[in-house]
Protein backbone atom coordinates (compact mmCIF):
# COMPACT_ATOMS: atom_id res chain seq x y z
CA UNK A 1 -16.27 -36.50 4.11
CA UNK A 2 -16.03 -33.96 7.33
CA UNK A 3 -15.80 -30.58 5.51
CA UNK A 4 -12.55 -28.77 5.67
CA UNK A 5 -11.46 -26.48 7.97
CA UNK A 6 -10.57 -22.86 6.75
CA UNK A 7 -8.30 -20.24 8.37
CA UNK A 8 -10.88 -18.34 9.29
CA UNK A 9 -12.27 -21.32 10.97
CA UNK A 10 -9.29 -21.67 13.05
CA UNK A 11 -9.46 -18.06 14.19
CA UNK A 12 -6.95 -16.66 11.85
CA UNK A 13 -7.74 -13.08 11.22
CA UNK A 14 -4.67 -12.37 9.01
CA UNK A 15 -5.76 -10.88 5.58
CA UNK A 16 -3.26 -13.30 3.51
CA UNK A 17 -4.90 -16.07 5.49
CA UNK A 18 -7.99 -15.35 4.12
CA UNK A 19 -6.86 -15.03 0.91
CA UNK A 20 -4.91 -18.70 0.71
CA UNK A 21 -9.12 -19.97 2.14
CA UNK A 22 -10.31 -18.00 -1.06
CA UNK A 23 -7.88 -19.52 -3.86
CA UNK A 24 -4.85 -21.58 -1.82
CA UNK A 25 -6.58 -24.69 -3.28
CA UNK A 26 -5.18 -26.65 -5.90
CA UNK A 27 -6.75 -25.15 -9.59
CA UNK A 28 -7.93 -22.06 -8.11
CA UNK A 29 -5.48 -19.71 -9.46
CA UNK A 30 -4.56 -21.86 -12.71
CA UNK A 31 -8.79 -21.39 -13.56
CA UNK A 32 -8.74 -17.58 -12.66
CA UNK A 33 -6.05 -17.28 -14.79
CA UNK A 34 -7.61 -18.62 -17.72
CA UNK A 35 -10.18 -16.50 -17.20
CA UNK A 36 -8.31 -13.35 -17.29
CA UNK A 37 -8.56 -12.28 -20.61
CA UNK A 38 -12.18 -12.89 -20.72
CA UNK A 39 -15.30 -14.85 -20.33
CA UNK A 40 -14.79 -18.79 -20.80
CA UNK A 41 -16.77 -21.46 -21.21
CA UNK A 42 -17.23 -24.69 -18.79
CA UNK A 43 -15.70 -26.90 -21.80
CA UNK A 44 -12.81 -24.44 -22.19
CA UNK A 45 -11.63 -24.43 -19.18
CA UNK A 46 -12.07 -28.26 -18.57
CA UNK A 47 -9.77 -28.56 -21.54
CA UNK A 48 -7.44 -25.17 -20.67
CA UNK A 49 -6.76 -26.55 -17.01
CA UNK A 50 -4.72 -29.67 -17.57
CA UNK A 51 -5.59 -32.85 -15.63
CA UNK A 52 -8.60 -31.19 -13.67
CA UNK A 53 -11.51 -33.82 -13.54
CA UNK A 54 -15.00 -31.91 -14.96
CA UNK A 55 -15.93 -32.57 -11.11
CA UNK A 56 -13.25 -31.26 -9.56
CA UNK A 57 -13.78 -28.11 -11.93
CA UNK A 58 -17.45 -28.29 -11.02
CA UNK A 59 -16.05 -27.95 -7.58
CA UNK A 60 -13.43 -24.93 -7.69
CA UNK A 61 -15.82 -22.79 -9.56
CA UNK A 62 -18.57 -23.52 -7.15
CA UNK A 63 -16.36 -22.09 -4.39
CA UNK A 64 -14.69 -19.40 -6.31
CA UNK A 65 -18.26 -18.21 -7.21
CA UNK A 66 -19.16 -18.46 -3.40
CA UNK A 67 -16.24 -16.28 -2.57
CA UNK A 68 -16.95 -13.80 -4.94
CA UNK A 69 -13.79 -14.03 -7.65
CA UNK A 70 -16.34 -15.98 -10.24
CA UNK A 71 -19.30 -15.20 -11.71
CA UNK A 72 -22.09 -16.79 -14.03
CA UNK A 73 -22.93 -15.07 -17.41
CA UNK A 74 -24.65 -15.31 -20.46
CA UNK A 75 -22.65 -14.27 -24.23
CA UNK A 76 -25.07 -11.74 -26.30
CA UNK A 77 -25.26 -14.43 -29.28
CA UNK A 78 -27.24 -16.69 -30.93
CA UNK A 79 -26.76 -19.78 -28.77
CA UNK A 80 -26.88 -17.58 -25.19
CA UNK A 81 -23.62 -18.88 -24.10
CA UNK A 82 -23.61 -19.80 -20.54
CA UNK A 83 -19.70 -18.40 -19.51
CA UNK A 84 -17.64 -17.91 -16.26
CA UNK A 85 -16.08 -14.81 -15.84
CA UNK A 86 -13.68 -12.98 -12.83
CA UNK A 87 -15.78 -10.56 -11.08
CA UNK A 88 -14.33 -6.95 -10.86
CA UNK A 89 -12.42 -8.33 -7.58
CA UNK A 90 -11.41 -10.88 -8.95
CA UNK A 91 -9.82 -9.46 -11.95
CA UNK A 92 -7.24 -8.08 -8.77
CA UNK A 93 -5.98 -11.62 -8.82
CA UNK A 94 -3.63 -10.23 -11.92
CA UNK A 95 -1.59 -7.77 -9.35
CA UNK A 96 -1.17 -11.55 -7.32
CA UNK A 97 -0.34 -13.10 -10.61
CA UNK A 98 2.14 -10.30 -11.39
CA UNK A 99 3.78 -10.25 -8.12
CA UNK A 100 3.82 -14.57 -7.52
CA UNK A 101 4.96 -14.82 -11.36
CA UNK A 102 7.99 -12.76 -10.41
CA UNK A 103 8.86 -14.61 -7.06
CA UNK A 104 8.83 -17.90 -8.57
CA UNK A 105 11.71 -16.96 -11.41
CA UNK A 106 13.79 -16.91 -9.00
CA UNK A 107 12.74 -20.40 -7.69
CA UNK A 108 15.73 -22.96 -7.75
CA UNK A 109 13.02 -25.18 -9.13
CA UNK A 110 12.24 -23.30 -12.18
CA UNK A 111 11.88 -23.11 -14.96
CA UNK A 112 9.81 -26.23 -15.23
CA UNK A 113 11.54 -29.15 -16.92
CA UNK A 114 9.31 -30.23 -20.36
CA UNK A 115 6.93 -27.39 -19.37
CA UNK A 116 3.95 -26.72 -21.46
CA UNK A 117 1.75 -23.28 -21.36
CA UNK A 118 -1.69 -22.54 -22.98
CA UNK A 119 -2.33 -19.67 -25.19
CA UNK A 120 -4.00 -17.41 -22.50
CA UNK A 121 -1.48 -18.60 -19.92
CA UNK A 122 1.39 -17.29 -21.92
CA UNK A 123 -0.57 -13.94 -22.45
CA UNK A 124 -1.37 -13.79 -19.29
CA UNK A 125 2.36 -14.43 -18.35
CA UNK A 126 3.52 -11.71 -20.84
CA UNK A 127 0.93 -9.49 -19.07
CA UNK A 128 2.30 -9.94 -15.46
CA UNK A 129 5.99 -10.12 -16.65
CA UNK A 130 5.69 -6.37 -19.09
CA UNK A 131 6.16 -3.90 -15.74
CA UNK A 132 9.81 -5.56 -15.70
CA UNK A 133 10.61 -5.66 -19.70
CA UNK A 134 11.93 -2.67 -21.23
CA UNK A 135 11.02 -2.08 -24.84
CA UNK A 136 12.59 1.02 -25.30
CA UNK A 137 16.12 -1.31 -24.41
CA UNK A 138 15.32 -3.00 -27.70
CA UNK A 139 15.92 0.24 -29.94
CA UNK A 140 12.99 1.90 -32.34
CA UNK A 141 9.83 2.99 -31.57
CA UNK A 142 6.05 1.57 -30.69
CA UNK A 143 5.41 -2.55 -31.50
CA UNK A 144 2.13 -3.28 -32.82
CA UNK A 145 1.44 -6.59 -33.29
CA UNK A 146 -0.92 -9.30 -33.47
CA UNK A 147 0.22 -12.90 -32.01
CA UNK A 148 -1.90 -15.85 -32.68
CA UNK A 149 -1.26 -19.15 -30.55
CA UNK A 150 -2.78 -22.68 -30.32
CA UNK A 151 -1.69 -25.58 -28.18
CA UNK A 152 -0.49 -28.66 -29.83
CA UNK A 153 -1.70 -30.84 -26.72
CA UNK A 154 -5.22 -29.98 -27.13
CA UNK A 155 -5.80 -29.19 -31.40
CA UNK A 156 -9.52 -29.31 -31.46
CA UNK A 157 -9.46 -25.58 -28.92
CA UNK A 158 -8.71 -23.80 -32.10
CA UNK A 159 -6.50 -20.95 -31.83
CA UNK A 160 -6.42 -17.41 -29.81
CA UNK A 161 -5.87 -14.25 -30.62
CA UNK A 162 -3.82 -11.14 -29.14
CA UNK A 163 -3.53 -7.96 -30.13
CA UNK A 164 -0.20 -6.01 -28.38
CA UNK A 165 0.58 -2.19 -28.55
CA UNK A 166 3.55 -1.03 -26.13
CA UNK A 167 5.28 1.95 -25.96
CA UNK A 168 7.63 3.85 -24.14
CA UNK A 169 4.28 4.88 -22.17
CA UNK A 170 1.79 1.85 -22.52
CA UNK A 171 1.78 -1.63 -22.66
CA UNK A 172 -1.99 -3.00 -23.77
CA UNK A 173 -2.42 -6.78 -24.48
CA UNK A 174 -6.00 -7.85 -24.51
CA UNK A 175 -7.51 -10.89 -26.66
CA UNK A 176 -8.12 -10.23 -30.62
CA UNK A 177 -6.86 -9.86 -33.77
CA UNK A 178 -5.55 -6.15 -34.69
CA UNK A 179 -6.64 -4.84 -37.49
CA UNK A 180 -3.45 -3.42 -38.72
CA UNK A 181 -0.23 -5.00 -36.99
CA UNK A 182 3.13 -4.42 -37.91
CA UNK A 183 3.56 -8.17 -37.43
CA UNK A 184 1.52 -11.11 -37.03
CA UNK A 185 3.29 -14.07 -34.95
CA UNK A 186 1.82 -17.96 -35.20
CA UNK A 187 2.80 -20.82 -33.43
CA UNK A 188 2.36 -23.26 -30.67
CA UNK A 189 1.68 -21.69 -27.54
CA UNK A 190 4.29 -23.42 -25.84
CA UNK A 191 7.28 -22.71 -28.75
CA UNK A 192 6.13 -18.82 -27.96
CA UNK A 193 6.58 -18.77 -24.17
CA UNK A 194 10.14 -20.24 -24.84
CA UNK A 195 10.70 -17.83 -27.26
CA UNK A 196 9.48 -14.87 -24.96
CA UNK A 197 10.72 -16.40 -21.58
CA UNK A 198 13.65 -18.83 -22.46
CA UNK A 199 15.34 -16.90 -25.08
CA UNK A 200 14.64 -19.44 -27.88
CA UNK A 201 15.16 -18.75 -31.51
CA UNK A 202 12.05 -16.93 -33.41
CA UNK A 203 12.22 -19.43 -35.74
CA UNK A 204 10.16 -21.94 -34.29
CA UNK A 205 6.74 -19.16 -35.09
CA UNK A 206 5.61 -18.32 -38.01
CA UNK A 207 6.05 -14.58 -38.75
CA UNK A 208 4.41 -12.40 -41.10
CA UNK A 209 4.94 -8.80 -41.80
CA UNK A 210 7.99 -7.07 -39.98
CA UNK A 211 10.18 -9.90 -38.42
CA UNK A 212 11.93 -6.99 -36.31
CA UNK A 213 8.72 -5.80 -33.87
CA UNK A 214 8.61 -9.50 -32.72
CA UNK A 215 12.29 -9.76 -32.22
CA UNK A 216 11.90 -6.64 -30.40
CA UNK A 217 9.46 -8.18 -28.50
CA UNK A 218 10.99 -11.36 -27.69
CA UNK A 219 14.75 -8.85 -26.82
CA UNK A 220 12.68 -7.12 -24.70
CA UNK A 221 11.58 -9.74 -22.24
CA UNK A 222 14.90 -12.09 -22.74
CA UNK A 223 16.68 -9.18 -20.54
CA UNK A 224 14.35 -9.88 -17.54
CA UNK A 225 15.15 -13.83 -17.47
């Protein structure tokens, strides 16, 4: 197969050129978003990244590490782990994220129709989306919660967890369990990105603790949609 020609091998010197030859291809950004909240393994992200082939995966990695935006490590446990990981660059790709995220809601083509999300893609979503959600709107003070998420496509990847503290002054989401939430919110990781981004009733997640922080939540991000 005669190897693809880049931009840059065309003589483009534009900067957004370069950055379409470094993830324009099809699963680049989907795996560099899964790997946003952290260090992944091969066999998570062949089962995160839906309908990816183990060597097409085997592929985009290969080139991602090449340019940089992926790298190899090993976990600090018993079994040595062998992860992939966004290099400090690459971790830039969430500004991208941020900015494409908000472009496409105003697609004519979105939202999608039967859409599904995984766990860290609607984290990572509530991540890019915060800058535009007001919590204060939503009335009371800080939210402190913890929100734990599986996907009911794939049940044997277990479920995630996310801790969330916003304020008037800080929004932090990272992956983990708080230690002492207000609220802890369970569900499919789908029924939560409707909830968050669609306006659907809470009901479909399991809530324990104060009902009111994820409602606040959910209020705050329904008035950016």
């Amino acid at each position: 197969m005669p190897k693809k020609q880049t931009y840059a091998d065309l003589g483009d010197a534009c900067a957004t050129a370069h950055a379409m030859d470094v993830i324009g291809d099809r699963w680049s950004m989907v795996i560099a978003r899964e790997l946003m909240l952290g260090p992944r393994r091969f066999a998570d992200l062949a089962s995160a990244v839906v309908g990816i082939t183990p060597a097409v995966l085997t592929s985009r990695l290969k080139a991602l590490r090449d340019s940089g935006v992926v790298e190899q490590a090993q976990l600090d446990d018993l079994g040595q782990t062998r992860v992939y990981r966004l290099t400090e660059w690459g971790q830039g790709l969430e500004d991208v994220m941020r900015s494409l995220g908000r472009w496409a809601q105003r697609s004519p083509a979105f939202p999608v129709p039967e859409g599904s999300m995984t766990p860290d893609g609607a984290i990572v979503a509530m991540r890019t989306m915060a800058p535009y959600a007001d919590l204060a709107a939503s009335g009371g003070g800080p939210v402190r919660i913890t929100i734990e998420l599986h996907d009911e496509r794939r049940p044997a990847a277990g479920v995630r967890r996310y801790a969330l503290h916003w304020d008037e002054d800080r929004f932090v989401l990272t992956e983990g369990a708080d230690e002492a939430p207000e609220a802890t919110v369970t569900g499919d990781s789908s029924a939560w990105a409707e909830v968050v981004f669609a306006g659907a009733p809470i009901g479909a997640m399991g809530v324990e603790g104060d009902r009111r922080a994820v409602e606040r939540v959910a209020a705050a991000y329904a008035a950016i949609t």
